[in-house]
Protein backbone atom coordinates (compact mmCIF):
# COMPACT_ATOMS: atom_id res chain seq x y z
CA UNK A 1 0.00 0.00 0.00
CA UNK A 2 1.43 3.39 -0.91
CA UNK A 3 0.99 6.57 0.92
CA UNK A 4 0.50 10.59 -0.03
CA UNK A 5 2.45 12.95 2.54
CA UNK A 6 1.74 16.73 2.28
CA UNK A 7 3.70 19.10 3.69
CA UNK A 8 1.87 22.51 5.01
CA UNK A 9 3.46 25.82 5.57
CA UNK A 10 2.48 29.34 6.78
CA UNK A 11 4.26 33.00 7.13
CA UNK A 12 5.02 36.39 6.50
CA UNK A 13 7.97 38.53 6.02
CA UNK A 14 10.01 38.77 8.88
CA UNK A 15 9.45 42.87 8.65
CA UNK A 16 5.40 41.89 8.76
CA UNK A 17 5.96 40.18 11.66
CA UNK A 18 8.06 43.11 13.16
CA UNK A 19 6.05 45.66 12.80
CA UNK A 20 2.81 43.43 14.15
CA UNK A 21 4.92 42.28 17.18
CA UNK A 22 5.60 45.93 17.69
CA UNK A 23 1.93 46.79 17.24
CA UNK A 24 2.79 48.95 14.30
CA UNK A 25 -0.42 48.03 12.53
CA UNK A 26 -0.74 50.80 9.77
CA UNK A 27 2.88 50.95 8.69
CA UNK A 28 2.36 47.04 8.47
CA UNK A 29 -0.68 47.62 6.35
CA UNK A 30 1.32 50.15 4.21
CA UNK A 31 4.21 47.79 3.68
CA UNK A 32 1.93 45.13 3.36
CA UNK A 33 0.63 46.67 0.37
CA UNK A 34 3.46 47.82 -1.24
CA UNK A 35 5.07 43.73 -0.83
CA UNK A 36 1.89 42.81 -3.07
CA UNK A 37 4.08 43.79 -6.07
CA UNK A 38 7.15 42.25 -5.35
CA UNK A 39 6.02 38.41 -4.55
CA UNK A 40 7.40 35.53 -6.86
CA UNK A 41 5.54 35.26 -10.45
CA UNK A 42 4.38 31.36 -11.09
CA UNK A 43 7.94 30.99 -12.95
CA UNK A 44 9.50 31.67 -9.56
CA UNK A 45 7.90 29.19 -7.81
CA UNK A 46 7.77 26.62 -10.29
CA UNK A 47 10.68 24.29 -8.01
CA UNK A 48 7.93 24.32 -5.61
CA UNK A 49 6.02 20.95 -5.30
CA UNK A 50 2.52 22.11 -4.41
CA UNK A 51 0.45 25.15 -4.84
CA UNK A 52 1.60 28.79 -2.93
CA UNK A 53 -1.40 31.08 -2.16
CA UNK A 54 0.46 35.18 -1.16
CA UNK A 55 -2.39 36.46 0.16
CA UNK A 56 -2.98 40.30 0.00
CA UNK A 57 -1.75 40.98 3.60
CA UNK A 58 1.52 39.64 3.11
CA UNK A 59 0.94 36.29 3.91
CA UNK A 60 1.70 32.78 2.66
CA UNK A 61 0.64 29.42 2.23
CA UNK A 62 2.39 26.52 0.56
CA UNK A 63 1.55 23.14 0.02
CA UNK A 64 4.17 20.50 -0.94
CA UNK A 65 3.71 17.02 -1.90
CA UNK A 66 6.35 14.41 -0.66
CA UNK A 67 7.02 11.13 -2.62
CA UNK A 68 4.78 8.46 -2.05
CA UNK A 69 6.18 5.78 0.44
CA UNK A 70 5.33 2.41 0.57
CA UNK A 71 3.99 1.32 3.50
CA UNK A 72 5.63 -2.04 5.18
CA UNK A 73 3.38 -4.97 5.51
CA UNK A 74 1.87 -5.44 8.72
């Protein structure tokens, strides 16, 4: 019997995190706007195994499938 891992991954940019730690919500919301044209086009993230949502407030979510392992007999 084979098996389907996925990997699942969330974040930001390290200076969106920053400035929501600090509580420095409308520069985040500025910056978080102006990162909306700077993410990775599809050709950038081709290498990537899975789909990669960047969501308008600078966050992201990835997906990656693993090889399939075979499962030892029981």
């Amino acid at each position: 019997m084979e098996t389907v891992r996925i990997e699942a991954f969330s974040g930001m940019a390290s200076g969106l995190f920053n400035l929501v730690k600090d509580g420095r919500v409308e520069e985040y919301r500025q910056a978080a706007y102006e990162l909306r044209s700077t993410r990775p086009g599809t050709h950038e993230t081709e290498k990537w195994n899975g789909p990669i949502s960047f969501h308008p407030d600078g966050t992201v979510m990835a997906l990656n499938t693993l090889p399939v392992r075979r499962r030892r007999p029981l």
